[in-house]
N, C-alpha and C. Protein backbone atom coordinates (compact mmCIF):
# COMPACT_ATOMS: atom_id res chain seq x y z
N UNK A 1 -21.45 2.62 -5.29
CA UNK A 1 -21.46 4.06 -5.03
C UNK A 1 -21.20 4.81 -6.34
N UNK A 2 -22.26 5.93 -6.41
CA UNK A 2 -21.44 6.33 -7.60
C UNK A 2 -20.55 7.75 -7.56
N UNK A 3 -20.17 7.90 -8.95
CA UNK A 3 -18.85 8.95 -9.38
C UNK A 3 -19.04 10.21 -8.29
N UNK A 4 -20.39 10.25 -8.04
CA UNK A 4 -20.42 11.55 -6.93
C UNK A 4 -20.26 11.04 -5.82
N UNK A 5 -20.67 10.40 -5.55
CA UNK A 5 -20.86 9.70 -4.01
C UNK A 5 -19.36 9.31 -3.71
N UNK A 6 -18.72 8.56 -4.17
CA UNK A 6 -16.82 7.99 -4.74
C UNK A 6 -16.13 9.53 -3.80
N UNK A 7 -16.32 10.73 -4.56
CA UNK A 7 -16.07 11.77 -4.70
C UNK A 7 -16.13 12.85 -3.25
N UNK A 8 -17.35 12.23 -2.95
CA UNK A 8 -17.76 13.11 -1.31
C UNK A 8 -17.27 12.19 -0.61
N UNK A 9 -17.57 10.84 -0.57
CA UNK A 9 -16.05 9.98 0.49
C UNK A 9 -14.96 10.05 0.35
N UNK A 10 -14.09 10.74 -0.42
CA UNK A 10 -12.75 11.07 -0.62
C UNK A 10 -12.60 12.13 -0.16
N UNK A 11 -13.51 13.30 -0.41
CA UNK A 11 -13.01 14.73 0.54
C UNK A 11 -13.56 14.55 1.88
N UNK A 12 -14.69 13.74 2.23
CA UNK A 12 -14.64 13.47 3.92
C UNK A 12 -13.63 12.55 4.32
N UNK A 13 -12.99 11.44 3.97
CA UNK A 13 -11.47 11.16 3.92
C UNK A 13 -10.54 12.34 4.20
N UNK A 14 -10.51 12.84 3.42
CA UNK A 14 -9.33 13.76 3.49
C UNK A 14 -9.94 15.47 4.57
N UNK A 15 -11.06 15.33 4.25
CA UNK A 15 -11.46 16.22 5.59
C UNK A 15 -11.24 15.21 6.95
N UNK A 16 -11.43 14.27 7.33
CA UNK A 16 -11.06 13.95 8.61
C UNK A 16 -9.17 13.76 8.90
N UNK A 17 -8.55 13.33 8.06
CA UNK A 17 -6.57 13.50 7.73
C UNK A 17 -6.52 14.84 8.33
N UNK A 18 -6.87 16.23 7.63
CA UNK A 18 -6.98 17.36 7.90
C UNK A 18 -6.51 18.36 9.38
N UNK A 19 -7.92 17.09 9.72
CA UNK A 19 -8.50 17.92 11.10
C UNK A 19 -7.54 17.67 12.07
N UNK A 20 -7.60 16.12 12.11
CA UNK A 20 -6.35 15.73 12.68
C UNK A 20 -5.19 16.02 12.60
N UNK A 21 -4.28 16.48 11.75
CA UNK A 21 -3.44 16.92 11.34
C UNK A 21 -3.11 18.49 12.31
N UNK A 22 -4.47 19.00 11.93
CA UNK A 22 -4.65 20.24 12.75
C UNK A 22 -4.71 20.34 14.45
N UNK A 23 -5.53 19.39 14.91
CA UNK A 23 -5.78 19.36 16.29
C UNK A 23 -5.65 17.90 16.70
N UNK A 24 -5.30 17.26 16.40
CA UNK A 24 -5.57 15.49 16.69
C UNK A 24 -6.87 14.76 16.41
N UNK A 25 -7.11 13.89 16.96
CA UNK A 25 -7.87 13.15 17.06
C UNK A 25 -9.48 13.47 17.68
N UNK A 26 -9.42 14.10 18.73
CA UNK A 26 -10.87 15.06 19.27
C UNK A 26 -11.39 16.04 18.44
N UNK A 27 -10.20 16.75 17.53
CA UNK A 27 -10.82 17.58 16.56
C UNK A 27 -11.62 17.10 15.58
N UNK A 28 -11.82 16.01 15.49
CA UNK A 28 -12.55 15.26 13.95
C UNK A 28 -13.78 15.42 14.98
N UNK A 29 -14.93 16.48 14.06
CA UNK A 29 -16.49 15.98 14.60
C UNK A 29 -17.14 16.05 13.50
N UNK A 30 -18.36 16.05 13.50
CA UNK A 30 -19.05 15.90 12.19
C UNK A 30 -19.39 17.33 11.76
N UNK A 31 -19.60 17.94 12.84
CA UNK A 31 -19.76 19.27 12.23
C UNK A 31 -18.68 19.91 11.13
N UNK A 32 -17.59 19.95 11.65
CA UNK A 32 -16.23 20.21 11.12
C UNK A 32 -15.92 19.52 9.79
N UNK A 33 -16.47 18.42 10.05
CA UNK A 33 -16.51 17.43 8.47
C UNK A 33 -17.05 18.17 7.76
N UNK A 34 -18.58 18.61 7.72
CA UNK A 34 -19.40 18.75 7.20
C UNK A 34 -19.45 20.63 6.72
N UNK A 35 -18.38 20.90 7.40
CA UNK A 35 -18.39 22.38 7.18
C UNK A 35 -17.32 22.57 6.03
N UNK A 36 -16.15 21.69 6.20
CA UNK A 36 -15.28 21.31 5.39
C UNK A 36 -15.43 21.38 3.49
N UNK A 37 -16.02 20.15 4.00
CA UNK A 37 -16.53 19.73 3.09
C UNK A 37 -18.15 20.12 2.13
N UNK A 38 -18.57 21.28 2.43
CA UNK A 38 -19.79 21.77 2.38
C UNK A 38 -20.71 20.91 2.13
N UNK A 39 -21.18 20.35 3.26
CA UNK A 39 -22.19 19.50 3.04
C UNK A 39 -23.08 19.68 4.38
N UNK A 40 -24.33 19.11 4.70
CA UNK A 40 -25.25 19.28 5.93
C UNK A 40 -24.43 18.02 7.12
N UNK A 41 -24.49 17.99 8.45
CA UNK A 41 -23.81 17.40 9.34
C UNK A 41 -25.03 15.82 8.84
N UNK A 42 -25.97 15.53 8.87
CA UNK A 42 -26.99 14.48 8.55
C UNK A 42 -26.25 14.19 7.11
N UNK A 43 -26.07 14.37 6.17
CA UNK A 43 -25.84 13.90 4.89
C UNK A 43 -23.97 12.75 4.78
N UNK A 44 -23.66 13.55 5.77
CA UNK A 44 -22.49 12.53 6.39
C UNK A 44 -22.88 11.18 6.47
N UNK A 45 -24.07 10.94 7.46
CA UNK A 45 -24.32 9.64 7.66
C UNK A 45 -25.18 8.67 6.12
N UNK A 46 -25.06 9.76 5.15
CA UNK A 46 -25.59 8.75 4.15
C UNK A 46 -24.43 8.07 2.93
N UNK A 47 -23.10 8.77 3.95
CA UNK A 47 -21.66 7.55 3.18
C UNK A 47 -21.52 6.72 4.42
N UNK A 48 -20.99 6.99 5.94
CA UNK A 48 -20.57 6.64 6.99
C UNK A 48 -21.77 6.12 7.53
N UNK A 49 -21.55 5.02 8.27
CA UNK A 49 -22.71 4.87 9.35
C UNK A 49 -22.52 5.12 10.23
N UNK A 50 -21.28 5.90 10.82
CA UNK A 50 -20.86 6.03 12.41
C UNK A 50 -19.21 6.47 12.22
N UNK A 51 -19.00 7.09 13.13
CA UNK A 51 -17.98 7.84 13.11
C UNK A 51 -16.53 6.41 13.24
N UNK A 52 -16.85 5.66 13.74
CA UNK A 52 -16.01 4.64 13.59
C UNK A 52 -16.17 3.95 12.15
N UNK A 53 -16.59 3.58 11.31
CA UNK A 53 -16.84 3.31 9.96
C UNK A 53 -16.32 4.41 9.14
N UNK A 54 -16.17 5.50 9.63
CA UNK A 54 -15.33 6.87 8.80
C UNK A 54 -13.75 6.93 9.11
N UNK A 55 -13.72 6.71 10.33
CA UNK A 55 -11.95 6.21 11.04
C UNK A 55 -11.39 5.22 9.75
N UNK A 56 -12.60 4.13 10.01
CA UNK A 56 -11.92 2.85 9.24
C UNK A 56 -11.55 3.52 7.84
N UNK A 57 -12.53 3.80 7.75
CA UNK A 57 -12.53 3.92 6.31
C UNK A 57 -11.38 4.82 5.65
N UNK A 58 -11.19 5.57 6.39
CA UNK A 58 -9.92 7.16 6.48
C UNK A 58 -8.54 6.47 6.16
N UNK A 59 -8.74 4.93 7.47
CA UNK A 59 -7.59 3.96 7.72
C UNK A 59 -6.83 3.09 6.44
N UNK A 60 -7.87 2.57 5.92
CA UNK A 60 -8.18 1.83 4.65
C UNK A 60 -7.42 2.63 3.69
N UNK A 61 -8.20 3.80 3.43
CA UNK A 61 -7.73 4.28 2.33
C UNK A 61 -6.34 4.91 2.20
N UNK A 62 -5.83 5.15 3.09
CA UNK A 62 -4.35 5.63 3.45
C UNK A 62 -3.32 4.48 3.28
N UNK A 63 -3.98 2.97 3.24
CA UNK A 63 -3.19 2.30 3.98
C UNK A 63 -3.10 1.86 2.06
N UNK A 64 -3.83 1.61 1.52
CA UNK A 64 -4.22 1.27 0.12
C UNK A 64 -3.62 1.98 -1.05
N UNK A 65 -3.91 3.68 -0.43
CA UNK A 65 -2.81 4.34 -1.44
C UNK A 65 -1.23 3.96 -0.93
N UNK A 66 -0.88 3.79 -0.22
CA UNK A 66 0.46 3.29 -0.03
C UNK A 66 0.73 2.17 -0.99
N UNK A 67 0.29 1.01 -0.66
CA UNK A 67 0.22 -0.04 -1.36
C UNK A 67 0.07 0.18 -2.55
N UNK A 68 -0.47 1.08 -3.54
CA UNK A 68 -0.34 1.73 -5.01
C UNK A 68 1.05 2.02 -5.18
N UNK A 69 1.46 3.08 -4.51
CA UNK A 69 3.18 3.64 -4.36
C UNK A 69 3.81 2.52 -4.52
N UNK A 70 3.80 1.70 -3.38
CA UNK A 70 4.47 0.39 -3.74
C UNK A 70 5.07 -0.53 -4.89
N UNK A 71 3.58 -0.51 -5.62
CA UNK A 71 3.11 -1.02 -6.80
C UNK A 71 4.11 -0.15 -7.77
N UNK A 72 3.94 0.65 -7.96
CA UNK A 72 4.32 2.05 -8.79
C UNK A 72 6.58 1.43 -8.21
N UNK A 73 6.35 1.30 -7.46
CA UNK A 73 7.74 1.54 -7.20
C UNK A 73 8.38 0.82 -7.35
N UNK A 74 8.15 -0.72 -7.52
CA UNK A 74 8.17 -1.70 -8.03
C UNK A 74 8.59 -2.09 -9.51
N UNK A 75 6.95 -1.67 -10.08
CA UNK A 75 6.85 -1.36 -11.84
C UNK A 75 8.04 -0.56 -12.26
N UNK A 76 8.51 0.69 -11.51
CA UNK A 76 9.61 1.47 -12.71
C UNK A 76 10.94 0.95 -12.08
N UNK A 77 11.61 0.04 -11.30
CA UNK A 77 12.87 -0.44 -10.92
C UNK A 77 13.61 -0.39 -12.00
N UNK A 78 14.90 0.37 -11.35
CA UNK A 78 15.91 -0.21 -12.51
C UNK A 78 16.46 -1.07 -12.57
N UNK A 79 16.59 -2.02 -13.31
CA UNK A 79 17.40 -3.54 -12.92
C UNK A 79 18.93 -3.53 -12.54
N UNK A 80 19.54 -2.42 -11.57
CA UNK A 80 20.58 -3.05 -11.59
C UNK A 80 21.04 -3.00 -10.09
N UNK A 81 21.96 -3.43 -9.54
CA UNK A 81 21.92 -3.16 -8.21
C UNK A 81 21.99 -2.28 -7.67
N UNK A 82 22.40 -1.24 -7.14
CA UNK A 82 21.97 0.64 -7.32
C UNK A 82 20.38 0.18 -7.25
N UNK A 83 19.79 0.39 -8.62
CA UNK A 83 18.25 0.14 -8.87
C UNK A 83 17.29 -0.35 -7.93
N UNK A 84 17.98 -1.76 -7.62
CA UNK A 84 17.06 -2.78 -6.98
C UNK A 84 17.32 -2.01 -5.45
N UNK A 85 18.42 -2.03 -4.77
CA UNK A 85 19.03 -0.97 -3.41
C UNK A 85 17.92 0.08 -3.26
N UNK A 86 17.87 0.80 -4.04
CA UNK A 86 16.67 2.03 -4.43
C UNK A 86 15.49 1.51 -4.01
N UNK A 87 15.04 0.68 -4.92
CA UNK A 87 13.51 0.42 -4.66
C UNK A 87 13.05 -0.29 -3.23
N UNK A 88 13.91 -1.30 -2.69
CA UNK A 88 13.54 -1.64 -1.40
C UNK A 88 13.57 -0.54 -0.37
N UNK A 89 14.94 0.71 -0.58
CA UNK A 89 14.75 1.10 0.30
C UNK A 89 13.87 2.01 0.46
N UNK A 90 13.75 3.30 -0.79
CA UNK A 90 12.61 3.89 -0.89
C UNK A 90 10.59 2.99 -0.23
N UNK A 91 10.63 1.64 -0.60
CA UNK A 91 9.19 1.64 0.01
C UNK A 91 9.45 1.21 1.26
N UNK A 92 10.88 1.00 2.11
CA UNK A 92 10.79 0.31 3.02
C UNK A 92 10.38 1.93 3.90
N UNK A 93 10.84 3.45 3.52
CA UNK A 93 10.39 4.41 3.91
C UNK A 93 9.08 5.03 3.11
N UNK A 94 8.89 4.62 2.37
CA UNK A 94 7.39 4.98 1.93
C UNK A 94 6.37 4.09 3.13
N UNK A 95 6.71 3.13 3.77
CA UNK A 95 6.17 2.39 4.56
C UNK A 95 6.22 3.01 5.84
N UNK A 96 7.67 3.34 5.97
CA UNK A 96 7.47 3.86 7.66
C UNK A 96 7.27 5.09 7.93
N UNK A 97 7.31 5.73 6.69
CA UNK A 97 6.97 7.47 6.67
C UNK A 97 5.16 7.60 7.10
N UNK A 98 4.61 6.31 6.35
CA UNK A 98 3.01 5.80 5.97
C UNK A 98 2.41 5.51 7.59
N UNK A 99 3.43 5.03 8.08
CA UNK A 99 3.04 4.18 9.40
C UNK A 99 3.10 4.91 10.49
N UNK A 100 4.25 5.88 10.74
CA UNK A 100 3.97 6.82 11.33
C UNK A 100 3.92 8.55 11.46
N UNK A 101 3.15 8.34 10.31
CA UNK A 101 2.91 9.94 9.52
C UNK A 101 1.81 10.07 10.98
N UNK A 102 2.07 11.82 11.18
CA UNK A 102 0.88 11.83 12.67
C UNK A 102 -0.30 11.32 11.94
N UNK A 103 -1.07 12.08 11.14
CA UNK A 103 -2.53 11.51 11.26
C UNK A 103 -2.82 10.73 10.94
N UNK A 104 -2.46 9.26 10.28
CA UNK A 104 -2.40 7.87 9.98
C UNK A 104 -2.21 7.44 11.41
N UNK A 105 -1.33 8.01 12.22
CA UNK A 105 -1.08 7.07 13.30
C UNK A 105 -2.04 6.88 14.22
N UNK A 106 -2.44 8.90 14.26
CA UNK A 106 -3.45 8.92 14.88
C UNK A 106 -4.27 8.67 15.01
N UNK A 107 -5.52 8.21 13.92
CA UNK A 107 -6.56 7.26 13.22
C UNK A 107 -6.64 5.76 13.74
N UNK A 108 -5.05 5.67 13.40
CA UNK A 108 -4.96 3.89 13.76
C UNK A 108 -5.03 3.69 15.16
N UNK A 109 -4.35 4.56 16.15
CA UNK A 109 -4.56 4.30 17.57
C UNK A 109 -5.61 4.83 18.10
N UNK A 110 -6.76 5.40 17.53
CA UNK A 110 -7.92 5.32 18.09
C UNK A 110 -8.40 4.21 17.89
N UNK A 111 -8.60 3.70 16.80
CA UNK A 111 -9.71 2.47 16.17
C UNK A 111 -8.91 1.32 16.92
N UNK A 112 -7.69 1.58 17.25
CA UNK A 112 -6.80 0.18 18.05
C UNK A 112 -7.24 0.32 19.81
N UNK A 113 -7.05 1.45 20.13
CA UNK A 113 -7.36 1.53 21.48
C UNK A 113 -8.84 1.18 21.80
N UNK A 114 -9.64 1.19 20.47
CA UNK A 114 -11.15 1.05 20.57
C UNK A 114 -11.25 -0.55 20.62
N UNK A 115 -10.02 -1.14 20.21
CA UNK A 115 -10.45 -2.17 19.88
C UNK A 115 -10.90 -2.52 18.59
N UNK A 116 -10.87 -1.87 17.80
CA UNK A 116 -11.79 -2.10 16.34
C UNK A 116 -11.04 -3.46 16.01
N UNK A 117 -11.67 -4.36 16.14
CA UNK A 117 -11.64 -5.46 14.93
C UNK A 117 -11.13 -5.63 13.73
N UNK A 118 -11.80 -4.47 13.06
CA UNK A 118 -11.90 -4.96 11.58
C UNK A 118 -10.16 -3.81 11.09
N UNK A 119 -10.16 -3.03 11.84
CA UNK A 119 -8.69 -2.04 11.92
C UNK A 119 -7.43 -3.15 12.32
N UNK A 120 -8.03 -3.95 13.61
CA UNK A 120 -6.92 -4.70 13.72
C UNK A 120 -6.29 -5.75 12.24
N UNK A 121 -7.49 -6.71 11.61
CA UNK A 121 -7.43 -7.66 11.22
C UNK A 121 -6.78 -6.82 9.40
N UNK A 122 -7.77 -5.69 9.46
CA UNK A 122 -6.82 -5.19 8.36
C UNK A 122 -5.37 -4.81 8.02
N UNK A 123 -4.93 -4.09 9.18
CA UNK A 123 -3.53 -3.43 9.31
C UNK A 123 -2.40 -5.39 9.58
N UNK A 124 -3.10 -6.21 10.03
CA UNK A 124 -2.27 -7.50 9.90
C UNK A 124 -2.16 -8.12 8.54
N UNK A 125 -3.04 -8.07 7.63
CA UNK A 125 -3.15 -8.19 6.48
C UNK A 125 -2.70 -7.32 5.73
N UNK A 126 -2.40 -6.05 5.92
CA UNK A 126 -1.57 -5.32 5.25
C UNK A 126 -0.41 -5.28 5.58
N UNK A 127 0.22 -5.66 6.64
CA UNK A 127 1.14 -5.51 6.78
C UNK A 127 1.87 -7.25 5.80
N UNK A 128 1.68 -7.76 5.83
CA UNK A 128 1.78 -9.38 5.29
C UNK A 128 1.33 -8.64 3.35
N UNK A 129 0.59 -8.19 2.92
CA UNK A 129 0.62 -8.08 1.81
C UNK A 129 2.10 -7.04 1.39
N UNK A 130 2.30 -6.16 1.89
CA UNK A 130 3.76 -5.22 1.42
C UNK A 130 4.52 -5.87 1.63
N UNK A 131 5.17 -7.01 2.59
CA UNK A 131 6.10 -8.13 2.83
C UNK A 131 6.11 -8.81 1.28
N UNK A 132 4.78 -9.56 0.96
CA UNK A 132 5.02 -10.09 0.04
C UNK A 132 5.13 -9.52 -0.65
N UNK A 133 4.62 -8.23 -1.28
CA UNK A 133 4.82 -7.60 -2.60
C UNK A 133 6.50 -7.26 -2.30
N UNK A 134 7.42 -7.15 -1.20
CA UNK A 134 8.58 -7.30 -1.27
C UNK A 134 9.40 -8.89 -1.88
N UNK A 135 8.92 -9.69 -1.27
CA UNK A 135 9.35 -11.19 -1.91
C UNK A 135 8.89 -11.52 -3.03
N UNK A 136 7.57 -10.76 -3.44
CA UNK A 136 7.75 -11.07 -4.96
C UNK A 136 8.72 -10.43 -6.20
N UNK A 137 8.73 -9.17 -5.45
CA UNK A 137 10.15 -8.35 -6.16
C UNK A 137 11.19 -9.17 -6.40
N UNK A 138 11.55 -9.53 -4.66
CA UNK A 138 12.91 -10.88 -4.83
C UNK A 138 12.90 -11.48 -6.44
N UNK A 139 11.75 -12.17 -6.02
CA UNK A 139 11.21 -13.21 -7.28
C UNK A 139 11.75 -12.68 -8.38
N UNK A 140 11.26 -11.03 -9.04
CA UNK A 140 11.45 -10.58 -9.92
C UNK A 140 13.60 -10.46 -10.24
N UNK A 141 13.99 -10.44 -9.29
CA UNK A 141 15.01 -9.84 -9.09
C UNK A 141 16.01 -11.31 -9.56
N UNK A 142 15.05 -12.44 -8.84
CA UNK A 142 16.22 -13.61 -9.22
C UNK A 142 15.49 -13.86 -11.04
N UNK A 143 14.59 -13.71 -11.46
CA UNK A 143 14.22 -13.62 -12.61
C UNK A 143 14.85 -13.31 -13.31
N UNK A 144 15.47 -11.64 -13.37
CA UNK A 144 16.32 -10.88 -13.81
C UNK A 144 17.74 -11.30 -14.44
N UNK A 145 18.09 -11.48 -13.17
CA UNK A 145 19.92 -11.91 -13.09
C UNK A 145 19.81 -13.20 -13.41
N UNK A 146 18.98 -14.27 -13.64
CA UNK A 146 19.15 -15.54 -13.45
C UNK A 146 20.22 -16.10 -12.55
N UNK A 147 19.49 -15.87 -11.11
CA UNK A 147 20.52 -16.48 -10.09
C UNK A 147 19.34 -16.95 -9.23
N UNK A 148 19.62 -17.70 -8.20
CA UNK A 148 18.37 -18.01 -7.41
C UNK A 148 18.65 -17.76 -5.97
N UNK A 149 18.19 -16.70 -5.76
CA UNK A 149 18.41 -15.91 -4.47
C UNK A 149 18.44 -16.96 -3.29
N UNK A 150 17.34 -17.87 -3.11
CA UNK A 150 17.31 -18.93 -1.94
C UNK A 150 18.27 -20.35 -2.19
N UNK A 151 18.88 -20.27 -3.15
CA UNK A 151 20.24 -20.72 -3.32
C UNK A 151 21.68 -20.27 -1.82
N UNK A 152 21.01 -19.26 -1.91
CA UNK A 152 21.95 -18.88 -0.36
C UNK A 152 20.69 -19.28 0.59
N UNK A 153 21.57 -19.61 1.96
CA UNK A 153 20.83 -20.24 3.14
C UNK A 153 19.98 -18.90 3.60
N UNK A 154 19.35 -19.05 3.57
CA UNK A 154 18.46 -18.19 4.60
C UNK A 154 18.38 -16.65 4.06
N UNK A 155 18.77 -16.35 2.95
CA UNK A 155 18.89 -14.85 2.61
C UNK A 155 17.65 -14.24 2.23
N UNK A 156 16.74 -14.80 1.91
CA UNK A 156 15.31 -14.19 1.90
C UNK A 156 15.09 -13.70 2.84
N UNK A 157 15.24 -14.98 3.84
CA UNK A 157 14.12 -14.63 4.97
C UNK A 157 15.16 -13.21 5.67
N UNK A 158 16.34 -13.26 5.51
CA UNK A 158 17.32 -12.43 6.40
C UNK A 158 16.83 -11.19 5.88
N UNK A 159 16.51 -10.60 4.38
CA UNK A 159 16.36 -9.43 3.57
C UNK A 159 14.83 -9.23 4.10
N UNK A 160 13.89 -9.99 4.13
CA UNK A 160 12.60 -9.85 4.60
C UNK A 160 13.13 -9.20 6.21
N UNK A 161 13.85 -9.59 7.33
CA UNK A 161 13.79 -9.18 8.44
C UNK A 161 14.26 -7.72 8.35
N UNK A 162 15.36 -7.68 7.40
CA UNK A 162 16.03 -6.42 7.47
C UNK A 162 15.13 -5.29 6.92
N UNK A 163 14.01 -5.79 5.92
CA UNK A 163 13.15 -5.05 5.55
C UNK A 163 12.60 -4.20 6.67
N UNK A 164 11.76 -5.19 7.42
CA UNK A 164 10.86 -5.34 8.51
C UNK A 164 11.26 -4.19 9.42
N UNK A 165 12.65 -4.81 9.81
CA UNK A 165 13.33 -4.21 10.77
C UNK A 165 13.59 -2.76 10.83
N UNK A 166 13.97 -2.68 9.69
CA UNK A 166 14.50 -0.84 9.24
C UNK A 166 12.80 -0.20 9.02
N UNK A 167 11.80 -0.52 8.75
CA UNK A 167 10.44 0.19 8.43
C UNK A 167 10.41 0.39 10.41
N UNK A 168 10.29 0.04 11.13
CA UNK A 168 10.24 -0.18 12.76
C UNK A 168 11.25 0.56 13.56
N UNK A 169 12.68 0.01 13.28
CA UNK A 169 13.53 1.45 14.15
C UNK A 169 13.74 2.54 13.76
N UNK A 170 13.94 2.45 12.46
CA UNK A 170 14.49 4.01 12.01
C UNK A 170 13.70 5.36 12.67
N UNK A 171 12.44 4.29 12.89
CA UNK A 171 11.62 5.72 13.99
C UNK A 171 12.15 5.96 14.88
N UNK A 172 12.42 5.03 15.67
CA UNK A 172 12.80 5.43 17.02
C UNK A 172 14.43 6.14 17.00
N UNK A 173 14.90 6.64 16.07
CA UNK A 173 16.26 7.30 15.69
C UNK A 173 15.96 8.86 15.41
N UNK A 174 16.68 9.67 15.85
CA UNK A 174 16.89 11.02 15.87
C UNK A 174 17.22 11.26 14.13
N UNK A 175 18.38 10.89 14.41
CA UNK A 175 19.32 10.57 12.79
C UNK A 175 19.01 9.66 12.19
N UNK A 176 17.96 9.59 11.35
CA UNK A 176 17.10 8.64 10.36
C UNK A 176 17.81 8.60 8.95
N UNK A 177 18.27 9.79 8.66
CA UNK A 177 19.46 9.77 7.51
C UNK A 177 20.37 8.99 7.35
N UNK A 178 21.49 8.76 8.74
CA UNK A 178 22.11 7.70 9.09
C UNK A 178 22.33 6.65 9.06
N UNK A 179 20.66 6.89 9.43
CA UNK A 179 20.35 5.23 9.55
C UNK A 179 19.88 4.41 8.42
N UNK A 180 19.32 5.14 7.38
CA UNK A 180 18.92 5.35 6.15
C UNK A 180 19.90 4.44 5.03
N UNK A 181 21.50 5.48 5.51
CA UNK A 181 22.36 5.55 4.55
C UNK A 181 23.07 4.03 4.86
N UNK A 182 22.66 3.64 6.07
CA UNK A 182 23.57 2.22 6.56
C UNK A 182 22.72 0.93 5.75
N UNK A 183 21.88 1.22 6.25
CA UNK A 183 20.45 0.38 5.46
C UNK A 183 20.75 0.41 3.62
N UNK A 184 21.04 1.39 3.40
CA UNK A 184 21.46 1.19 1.94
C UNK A 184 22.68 0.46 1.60
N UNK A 185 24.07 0.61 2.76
CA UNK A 185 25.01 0.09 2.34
C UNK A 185 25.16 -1.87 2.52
N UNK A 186 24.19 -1.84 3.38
CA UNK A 186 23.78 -3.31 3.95
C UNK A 186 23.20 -3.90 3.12
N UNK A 187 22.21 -3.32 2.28
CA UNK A 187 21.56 -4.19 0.82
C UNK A 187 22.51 -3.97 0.02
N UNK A 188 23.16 -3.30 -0.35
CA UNK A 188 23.97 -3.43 -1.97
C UNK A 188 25.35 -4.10 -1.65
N UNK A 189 25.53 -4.41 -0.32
CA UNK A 189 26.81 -5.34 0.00
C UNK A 189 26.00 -6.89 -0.32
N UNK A 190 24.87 -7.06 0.53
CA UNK A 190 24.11 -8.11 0.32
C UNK A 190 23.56 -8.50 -1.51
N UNK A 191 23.30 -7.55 -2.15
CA UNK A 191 22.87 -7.44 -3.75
C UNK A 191 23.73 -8.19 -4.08
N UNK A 192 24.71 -7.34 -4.14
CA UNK A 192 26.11 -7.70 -5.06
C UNK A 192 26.45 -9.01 -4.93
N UNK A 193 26.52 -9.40 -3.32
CA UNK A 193 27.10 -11.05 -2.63
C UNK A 193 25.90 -11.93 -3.52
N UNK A 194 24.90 -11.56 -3.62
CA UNK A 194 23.82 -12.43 -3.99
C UNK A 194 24.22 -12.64 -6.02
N UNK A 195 24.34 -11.90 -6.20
CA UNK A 195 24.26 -11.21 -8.16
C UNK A 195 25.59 -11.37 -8.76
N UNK A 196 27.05 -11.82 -7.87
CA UNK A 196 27.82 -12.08 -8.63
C UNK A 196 28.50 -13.04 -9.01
N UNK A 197 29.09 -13.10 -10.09
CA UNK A 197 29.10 -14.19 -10.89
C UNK A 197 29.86 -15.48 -9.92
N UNK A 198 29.80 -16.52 -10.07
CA UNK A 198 30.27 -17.44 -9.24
C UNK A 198 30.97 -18.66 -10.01
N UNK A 199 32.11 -18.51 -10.33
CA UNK A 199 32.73 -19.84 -10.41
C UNK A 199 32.74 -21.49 -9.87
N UNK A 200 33.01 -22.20 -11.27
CA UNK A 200 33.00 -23.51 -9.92
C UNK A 200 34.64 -24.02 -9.44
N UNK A 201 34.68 -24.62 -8.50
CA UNK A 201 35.87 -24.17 -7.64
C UNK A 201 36.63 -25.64 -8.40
């Protein structure tokens, strides 16, 4: 595709976020795209082949710029515990802010209620790639300190659940701040237990 073409699938992207945003999910038509975005309602179909291939695609790209953030959030860590506390928890809410922002959600539970396939098999694969780009952090983290995190029984996998876990309820909480602030005190009790120095007895 080229630099123009790149260019008109990004504002029909972000013209369909929009609409939804505005009216839900019934509001996305092509007309509305196409008025949006000043373009003819026919010239749509020469990025999209179908209004489900524009969902996906809407899906994709939301789900991808996240995964950049990630990346990004990762790259500037500060190495210290504070730092590392920070960065898990910030993408563990860059994740669930991502997941159930309305018009992301809304997108995803059409193409899910449709059944889409290729929505399902992606959002499982994304969800398994931000996991790991969390355990590779670990990685980075026992790198760092020279300590070896799976030296303790089971503490990966426990920090992976707690990850998991807090991206999933904190929605269902009124007081997300709260819940936020507990989630922070639970990793840097866990950091510290993991990062400090250890005598031999």
């Amino acid at each position: 595709m080229t630099s123009i073409g790149e260019k008109r699938r990004q504002q029909m992207i972000q013209a369909v976020l929009e609409l939804v945003r505005e009216g839900g999910i019934k509001n996305v038509t092509t007309k509305k795209i196409a008025s949006s975005v000043g373009v003819s309602e026919s010239s749509i179909y020469n990025v999209f082949s179908s209004k489900d291939e524009m969902l996906f695609e809407t899906l994709k790209w939301s789900y991808t710029s996240l995964e950049k953030r990630v990346l990004q959030i990762i790259e500037e860590v500060e190495w210290s515990v504070s730092g590392i506390v920070d960065s898990i928890l910030e993408i563990a809410l860059e994740t669930a802010n991502q997941r159930y922002a309305n018009a992301e959600q809304a997108v995803t539970s059409e193409l899910l209620l449709a059944g889409n396939v290729n929505a399902i098999e992606f959002l499982n694969q994304f969800r398994l790639r931000i996991l790991n780009l969390v355990k590779n952090h670990l990685g980075q983290v026992e790198r760092h300190f020279g300590k070896t995190i799976k030296s303790h029984p089971h503490a990966e996998y426990e920090l992976m659940a707690l990850f998991d876990g807090h991206v999933y309820m904190r929605m269902s909480l009124k007081d997300k701040t709260k819940y936020d602030n507990m989630f922070r005190i639970i990793l840097e009790n866990w950091f510290r237990d993991l990062t400090q120095e250890r005598t031999p007895c």
